[in-house]
C-alpha atoms as a PDB file:
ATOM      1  CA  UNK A   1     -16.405 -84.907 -87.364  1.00  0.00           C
ATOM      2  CA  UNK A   2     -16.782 -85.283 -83.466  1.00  0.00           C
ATOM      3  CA  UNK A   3     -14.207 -86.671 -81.342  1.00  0.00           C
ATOM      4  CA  UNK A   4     -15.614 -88.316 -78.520  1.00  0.00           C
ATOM      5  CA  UNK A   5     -13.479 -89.890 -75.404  1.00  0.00           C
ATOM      6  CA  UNK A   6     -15.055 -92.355 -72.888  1.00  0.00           C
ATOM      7  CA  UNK A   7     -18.339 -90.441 -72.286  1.00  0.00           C
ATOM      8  CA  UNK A   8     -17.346 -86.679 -72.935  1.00  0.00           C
ATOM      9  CA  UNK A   9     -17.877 -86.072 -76.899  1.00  0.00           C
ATOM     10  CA  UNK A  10     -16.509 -82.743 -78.334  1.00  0.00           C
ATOM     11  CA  UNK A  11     -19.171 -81.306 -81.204  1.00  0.00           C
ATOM     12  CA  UNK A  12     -17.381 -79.689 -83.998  1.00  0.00           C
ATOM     13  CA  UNK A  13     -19.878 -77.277 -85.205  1.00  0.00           C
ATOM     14  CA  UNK A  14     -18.304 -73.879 -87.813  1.00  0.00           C
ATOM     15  CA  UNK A  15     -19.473 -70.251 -87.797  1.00  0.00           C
ATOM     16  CA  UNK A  16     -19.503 -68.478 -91.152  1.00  0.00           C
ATOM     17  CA  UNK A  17     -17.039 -65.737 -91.390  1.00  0.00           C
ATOM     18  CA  UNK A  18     -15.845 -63.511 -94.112  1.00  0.00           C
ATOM     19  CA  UNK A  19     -12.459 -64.862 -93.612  1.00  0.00           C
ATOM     20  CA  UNK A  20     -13.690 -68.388 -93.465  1.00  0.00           C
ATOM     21  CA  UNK A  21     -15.355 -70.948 -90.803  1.00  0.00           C
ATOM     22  CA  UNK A  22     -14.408 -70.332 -87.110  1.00  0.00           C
ATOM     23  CA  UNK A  23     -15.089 -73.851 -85.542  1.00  0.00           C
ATOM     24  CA  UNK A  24     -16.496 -73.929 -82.343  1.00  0.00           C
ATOM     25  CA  UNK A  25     -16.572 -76.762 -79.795  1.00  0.00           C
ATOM     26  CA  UNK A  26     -19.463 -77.584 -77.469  1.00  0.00           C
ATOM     27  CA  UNK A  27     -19.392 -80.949 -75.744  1.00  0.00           C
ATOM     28  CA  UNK A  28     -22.218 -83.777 -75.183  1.00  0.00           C
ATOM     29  CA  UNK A  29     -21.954 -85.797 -72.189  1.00  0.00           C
ATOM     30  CA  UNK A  30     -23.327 -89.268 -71.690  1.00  0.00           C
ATOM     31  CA  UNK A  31     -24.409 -90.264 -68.024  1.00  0.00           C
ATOM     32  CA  UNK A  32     -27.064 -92.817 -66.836  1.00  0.00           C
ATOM     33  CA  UNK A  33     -30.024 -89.803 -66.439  1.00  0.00           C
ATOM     34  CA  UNK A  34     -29.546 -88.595 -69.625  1.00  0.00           C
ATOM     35  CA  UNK A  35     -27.456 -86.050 -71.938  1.00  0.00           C
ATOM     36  CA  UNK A  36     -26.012 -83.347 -71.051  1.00  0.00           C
ATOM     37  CA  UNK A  37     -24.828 -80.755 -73.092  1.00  0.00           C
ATOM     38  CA  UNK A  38     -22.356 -77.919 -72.352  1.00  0.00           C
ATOM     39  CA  UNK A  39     -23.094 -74.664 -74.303  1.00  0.00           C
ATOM     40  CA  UNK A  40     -25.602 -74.381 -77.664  1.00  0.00           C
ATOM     41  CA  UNK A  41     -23.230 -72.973 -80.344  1.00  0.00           C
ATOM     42  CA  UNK A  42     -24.406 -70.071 -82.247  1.00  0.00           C
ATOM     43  CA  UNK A  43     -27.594 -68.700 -83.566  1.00  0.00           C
ATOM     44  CA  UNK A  44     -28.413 -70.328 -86.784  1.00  0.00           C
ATOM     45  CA  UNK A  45     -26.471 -73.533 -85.847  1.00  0.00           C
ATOM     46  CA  UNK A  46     -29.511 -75.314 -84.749  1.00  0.00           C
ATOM     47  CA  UNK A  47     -29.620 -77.786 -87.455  1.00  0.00           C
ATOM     48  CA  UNK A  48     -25.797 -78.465 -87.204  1.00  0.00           C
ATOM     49  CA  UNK A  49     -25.883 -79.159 -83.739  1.00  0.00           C
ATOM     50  CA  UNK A  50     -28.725 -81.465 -84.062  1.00  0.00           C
ATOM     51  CA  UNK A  51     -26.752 -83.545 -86.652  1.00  0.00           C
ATOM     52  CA  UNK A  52     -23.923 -83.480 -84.910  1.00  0.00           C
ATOM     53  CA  UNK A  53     -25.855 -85.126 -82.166  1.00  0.00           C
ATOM     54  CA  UNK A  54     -27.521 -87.756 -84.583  1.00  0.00           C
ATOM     55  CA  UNK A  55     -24.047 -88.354 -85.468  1.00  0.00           C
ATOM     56  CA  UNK A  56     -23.574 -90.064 -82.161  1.00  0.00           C
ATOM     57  CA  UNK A  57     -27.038 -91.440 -82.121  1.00  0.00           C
ATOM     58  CA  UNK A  58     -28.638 -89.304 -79.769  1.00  0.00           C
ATOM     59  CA  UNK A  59     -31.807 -87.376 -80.482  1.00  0.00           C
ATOM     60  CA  UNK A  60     -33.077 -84.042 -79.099  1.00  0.00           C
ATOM     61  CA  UNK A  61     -35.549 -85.730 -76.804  1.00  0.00           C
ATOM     62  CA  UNK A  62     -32.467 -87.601 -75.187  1.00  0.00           C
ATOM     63  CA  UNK A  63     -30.983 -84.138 -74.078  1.00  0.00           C
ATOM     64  CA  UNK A  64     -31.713 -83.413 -70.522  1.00  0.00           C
ATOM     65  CA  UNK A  65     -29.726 -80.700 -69.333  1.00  0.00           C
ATOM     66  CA  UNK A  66     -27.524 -77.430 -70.574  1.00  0.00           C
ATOM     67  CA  UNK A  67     -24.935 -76.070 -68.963  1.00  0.00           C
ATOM     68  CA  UNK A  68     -23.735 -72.674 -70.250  1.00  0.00           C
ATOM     69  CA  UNK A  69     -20.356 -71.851 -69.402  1.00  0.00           C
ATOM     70  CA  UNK A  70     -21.420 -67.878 -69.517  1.00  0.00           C
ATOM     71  CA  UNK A  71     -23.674 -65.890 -71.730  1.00  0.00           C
ATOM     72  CA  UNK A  72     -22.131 -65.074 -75.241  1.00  0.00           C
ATOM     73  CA  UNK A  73     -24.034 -65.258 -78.035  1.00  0.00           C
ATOM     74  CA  UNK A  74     -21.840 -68.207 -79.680  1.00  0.00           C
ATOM     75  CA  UNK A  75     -22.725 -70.453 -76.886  1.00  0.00           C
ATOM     76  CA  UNK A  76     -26.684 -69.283 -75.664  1.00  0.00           C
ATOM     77  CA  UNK A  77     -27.445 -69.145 -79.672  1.00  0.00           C
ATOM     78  CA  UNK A  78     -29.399 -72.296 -79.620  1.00  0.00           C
ATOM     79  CA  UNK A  79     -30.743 -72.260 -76.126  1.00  0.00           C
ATOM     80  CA  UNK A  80     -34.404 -71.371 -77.260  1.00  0.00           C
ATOM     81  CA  UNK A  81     -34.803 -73.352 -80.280  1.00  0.00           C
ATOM     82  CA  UNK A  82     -33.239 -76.265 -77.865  1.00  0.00           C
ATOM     83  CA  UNK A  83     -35.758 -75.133 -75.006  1.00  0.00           C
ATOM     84  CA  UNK A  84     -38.850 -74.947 -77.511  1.00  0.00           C
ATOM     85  CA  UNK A  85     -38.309 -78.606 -79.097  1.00  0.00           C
ATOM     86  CA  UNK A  86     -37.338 -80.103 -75.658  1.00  0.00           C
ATOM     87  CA  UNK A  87     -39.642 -80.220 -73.053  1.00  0.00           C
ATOM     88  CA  UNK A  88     -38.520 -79.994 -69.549  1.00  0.00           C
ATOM     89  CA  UNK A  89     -34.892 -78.991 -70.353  1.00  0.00           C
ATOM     90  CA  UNK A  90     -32.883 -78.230 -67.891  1.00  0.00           C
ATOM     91  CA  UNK A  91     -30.970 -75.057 -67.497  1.00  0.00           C
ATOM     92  CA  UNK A  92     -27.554 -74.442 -65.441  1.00  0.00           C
ATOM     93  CA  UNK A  93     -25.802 -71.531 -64.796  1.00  0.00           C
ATOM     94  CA  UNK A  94     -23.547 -69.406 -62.841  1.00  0.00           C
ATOM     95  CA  UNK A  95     -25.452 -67.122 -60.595  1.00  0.00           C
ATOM     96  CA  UNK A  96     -23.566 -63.826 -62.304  1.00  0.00           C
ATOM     97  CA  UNK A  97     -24.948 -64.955 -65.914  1.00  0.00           C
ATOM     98  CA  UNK A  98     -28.435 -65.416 -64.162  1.00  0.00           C
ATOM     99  CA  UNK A  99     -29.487 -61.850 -65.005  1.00  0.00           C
ATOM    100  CA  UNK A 100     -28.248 -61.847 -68.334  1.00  0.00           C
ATOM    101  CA  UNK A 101     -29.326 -65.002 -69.402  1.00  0.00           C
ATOM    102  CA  UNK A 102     -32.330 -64.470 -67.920  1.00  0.00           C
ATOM    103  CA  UNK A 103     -33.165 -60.930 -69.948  1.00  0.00           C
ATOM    104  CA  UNK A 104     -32.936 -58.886 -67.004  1.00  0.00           C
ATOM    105  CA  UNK A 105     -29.761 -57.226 -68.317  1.00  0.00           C
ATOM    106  CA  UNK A 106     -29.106 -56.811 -71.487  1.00  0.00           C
ATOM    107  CA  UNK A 107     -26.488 -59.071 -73.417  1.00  0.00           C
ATOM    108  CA  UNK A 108     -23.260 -57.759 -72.391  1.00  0.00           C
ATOM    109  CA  UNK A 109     -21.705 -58.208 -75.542  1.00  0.00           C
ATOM    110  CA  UNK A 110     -24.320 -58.597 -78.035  1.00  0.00           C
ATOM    111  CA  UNK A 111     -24.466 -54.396 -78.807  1.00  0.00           C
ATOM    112  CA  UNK A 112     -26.872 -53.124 -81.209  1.00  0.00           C
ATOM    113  CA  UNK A 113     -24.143 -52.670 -83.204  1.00  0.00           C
ATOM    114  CA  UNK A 114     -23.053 -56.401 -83.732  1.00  0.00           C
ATOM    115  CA  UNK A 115     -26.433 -57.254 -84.307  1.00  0.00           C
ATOM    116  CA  UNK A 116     -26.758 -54.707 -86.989  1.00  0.00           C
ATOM    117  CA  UNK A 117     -23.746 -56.939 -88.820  1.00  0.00           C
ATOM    118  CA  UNK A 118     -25.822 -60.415 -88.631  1.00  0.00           C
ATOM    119  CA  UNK A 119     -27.595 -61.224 -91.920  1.00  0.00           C
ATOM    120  CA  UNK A 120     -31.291 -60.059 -91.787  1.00  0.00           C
ATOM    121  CA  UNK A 121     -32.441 -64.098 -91.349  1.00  0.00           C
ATOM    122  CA  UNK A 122     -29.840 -64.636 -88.459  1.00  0.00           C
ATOM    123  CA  UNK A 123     -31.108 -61.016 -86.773  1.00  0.00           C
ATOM    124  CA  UNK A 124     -34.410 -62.148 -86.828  1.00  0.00           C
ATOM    125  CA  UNK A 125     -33.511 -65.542 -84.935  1.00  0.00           C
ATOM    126  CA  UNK A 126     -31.339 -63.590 -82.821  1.00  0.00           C
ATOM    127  CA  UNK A 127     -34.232 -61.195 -82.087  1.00  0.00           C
ATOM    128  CA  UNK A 128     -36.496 -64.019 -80.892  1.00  0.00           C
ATOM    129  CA  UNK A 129     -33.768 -65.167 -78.782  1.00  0.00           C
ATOM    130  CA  UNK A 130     -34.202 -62.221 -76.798  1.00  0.00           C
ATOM    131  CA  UNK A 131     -37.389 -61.987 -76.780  1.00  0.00           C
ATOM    132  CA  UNK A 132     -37.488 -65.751 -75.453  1.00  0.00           C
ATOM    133  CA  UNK A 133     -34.712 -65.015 -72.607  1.00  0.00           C
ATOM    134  CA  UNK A 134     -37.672 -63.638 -70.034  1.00  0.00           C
ATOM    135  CA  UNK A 135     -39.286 -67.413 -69.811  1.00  0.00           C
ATOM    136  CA  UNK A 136     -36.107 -68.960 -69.268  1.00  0.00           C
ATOM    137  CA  UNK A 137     -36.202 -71.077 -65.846  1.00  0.00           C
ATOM    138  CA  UNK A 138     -32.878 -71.235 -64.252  1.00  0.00           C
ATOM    139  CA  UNK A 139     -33.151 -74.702 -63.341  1.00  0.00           C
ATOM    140  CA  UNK A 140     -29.830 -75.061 -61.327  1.00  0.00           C
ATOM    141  CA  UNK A 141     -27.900 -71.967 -59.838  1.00  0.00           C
ATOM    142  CA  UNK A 142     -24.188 -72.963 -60.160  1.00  0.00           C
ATOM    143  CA  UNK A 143     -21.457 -71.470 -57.897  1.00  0.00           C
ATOM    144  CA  UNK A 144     -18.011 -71.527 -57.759  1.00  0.00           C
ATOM    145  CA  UNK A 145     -16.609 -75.093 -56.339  1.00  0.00           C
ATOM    146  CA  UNK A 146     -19.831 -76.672 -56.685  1.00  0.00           C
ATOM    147  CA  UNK A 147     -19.187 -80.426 -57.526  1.00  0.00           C
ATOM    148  CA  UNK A 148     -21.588 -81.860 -60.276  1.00  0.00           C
ATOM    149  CA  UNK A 149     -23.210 -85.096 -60.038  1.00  0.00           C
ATOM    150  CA  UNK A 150     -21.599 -86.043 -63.874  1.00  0.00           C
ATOM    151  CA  UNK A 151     -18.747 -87.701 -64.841  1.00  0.00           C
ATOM    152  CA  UNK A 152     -18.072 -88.873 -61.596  1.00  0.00           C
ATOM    153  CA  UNK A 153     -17.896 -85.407 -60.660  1.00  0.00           C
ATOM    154  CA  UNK A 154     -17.586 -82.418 -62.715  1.00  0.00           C
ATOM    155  CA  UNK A 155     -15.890 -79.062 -60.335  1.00  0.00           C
ATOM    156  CA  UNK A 156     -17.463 -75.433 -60.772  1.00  0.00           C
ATOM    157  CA  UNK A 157     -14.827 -72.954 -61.420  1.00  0.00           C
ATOM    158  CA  UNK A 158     -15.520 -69.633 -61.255  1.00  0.00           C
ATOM    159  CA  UNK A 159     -13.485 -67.450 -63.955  1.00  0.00           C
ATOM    160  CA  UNK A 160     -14.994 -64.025 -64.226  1.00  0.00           C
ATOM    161  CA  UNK A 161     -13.413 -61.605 -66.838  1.00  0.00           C
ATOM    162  CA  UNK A 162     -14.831 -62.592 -70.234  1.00  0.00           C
ATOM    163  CA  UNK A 163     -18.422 -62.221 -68.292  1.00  0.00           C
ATOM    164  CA  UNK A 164     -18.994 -61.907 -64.687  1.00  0.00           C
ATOM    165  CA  UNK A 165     -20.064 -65.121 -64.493  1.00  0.00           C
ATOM    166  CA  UNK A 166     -17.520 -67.540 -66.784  1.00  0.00           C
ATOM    167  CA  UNK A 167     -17.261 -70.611 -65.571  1.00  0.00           C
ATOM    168  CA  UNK A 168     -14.430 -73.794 -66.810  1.00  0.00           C
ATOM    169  CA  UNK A 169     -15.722 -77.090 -65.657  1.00  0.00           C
ATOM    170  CA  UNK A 170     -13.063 -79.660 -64.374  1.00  0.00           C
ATOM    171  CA  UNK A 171     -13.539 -83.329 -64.930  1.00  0.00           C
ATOM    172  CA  UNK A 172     -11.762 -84.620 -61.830  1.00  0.00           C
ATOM    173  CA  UNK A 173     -11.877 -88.556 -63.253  1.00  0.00           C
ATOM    174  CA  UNK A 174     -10.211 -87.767 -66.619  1.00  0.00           C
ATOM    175  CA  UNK A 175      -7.979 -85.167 -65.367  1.00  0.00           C
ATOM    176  CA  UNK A 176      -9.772 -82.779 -68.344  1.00  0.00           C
ATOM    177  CA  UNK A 177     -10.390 -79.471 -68.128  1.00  0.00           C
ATOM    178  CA  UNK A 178     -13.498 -77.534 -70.271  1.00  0.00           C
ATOM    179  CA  UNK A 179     -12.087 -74.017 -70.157  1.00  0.00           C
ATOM    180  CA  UNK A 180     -14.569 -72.194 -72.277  1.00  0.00           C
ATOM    181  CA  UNK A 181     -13.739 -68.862 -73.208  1.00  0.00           C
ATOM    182  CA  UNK A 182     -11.144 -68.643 -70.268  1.00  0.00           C
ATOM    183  CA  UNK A 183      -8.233 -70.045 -72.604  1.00  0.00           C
ATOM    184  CA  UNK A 184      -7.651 -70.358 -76.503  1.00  0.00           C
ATOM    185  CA  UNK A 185      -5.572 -72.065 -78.895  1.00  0.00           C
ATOM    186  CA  UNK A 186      -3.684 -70.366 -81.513  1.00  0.00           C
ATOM    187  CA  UNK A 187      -1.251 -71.399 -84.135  1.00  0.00           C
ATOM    188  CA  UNK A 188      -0.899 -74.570 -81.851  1.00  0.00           C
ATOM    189  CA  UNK A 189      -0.226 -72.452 -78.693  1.00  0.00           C
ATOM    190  CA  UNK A 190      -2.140 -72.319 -75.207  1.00  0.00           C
ATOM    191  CA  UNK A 191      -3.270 -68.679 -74.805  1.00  0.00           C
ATOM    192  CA  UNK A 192      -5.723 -66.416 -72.548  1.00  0.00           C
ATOM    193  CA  UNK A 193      -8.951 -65.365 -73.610  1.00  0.00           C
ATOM    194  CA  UNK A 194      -8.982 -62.779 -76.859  1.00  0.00           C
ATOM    195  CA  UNK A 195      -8.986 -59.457 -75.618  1.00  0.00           C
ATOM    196  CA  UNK A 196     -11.510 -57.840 -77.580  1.00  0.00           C
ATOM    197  CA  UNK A 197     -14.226 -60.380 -76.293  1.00  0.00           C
ATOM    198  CA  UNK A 198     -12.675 -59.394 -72.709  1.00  0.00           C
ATOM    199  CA  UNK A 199     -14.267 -56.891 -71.466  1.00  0.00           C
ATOM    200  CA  UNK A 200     -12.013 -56.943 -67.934  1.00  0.00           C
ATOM    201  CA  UNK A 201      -8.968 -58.198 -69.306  1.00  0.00           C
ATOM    202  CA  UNK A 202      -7.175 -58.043 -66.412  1.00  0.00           C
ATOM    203  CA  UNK A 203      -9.647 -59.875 -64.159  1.00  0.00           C
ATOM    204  CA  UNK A 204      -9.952 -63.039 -66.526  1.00  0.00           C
ATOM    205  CA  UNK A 205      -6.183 -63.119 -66.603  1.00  0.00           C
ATOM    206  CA  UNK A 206      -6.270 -63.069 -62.529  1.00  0.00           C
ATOM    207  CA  UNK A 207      -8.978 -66.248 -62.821  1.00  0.00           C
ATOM    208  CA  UNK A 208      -6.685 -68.021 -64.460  1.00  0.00           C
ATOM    209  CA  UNK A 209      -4.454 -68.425 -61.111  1.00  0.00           C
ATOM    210  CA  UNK A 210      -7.760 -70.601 -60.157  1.00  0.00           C
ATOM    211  CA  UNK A 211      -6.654 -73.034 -62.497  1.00  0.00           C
ATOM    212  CA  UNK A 212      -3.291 -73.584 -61.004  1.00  0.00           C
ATOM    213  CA  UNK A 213      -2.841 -76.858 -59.537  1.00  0.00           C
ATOM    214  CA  UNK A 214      -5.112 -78.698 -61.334  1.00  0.00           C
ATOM    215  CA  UNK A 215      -4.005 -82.355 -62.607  1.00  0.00           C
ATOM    216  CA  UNK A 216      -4.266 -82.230 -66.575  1.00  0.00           C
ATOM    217  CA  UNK A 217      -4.157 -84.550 -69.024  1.00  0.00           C
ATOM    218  CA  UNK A 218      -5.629 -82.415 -71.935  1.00  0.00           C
ATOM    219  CA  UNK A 219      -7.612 -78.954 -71.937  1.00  0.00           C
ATOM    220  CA  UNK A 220     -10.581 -78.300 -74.480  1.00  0.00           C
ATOM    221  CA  UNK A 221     -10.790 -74.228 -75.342  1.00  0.00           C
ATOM    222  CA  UNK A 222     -14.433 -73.220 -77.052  1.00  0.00           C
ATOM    223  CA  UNK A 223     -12.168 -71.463 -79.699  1.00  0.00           C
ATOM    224  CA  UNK A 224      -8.958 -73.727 -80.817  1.00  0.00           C
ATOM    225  CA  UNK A 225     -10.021 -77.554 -79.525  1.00  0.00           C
ATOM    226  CA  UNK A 226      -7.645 -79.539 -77.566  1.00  0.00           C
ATOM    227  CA  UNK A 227      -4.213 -78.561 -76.262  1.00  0.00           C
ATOM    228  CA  UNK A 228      -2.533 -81.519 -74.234  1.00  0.00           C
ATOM    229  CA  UNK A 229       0.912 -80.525 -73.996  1.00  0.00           C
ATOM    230  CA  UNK A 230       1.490 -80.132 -70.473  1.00  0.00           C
ATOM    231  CA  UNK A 231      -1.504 -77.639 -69.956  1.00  0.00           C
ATOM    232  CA  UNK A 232      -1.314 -77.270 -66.461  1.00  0.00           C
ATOM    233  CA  UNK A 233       2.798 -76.039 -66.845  1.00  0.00           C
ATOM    234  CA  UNK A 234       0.986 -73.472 -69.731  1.00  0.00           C
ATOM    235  CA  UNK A 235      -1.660 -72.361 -67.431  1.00  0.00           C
ATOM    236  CA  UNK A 236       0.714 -71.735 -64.513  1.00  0.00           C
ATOM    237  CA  UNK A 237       2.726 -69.353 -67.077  1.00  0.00           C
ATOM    238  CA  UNK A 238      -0.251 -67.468 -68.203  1.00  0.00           C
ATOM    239  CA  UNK A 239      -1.134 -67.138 -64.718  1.00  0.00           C
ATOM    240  CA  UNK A 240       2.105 -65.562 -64.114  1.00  0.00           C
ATOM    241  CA  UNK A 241       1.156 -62.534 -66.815  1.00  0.00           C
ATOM    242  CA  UNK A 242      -1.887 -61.205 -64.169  1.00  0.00           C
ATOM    243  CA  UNK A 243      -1.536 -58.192 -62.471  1.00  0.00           C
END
């Protein structure tokens, strides 16, 4: 079920685990040029997301843009089915995913060895993923502080640590914050990222002081959902924890 407020909807999509589903939570975003969406889910979700999307009566030809909040696997997954069936597709990122996203380094956390643990149909989509990340066009560059034309303005914030280039996306109008990978929730709780996804630990702990300050009515974390009470209060305590 998606939960969609004003023009923001968050897509609940699930990734199969031996323990069970791990939902994940990309978001669709309704302005007058077209849709927007932020982050592709992961590989093999293609036909999920696509319902989830019908779901709020929009088809793939009415997506416009992407915006990936940094390069992990669980949010590029879709990018080159979504690229092949939509022509013209926009691509944004932050200039430190650029390489990555673009093939020109390798996948910082997508080892040989995780891919070795993806069923054999999954590891062959994942494979042509890679191969497809050469002939991806960078359509916008994003930098920290930018100010997006969506949502009557949509700030860049740059929150390195998970991947050099993490970004959280703040929604100045609805006092909302998308915090990607930056933030979790657990049991209920507003936490940092998950360490063993962190490669610099303390560095995405120190990006969280960029988030102090900010007006917040609610806070949507890629792994958890929603946390609204008093994020901002939360944030300035986790901030506290960096070195």
């Amino acid at each position: 079920m998606n939960h969609q407020t004003t023009d923001l909807t968050v897509l609940h999509l699930s990734i199969p685990t031996p323990s069970g589903d791990n939902p994940i939570y990309p978001v669709m975003l309704r302005d007058e040029d077209g849709i927007t969406l932020v982050d592709t889910g992961m590989i093999g979700q293609f036909a999920g997301l696509e319902s989830a999307l019908e779901q709020e009566g929009v088809q793939l030809a009415d997506v416009k843009r992407i915006i990936l909040t940094h390069q992990d696997i669980d949010h590029i997954g879709n990018l080159g089915a979504l690229l092949d069936a939509i022509p013209g597709l926009e691509v944004w990122a932050h200039a430190d995913e650029v390489p990555y996203i673009k093939g020109e380094k390798p996948l910082i956390k997508f080892t040989a060895e995780r891919r070795a643990l993806l069923p054999a149909p999954v590891l062959a989509q994942a494979n042509q993923l890679l191969s497809q990340l050469p002939e991806i066009e960078i359509s916008r560059i994003l930098e920290d502080g930018d100010m997006l034309p969506l949502q009557g303005g949509i700030q860049v914030i740059h929150t390195p640590g998970h991947t050099p280039g993490h970004i959280c996306l703040y929604f100045r109008e609805s006092q909302f914050l998308l915090a990607a990978d930056a933030l979790r929730v657990v049991d209920d709780e507003l936490v940092g990222p998950a360490p063993p996804a962190t490669p610099d630990m303390p560095e995405a702990l120190r990006s969280l002081k960029r988030l102090i300050g900010l007006k917040l009515n609610k806070v949507l974390c890629y792994h958890g959902g929603e946390y609204t009470k008093e994020p901002a209060e939360h944030i300035a305590k986790l901030a506290e924890s960096a070195d």
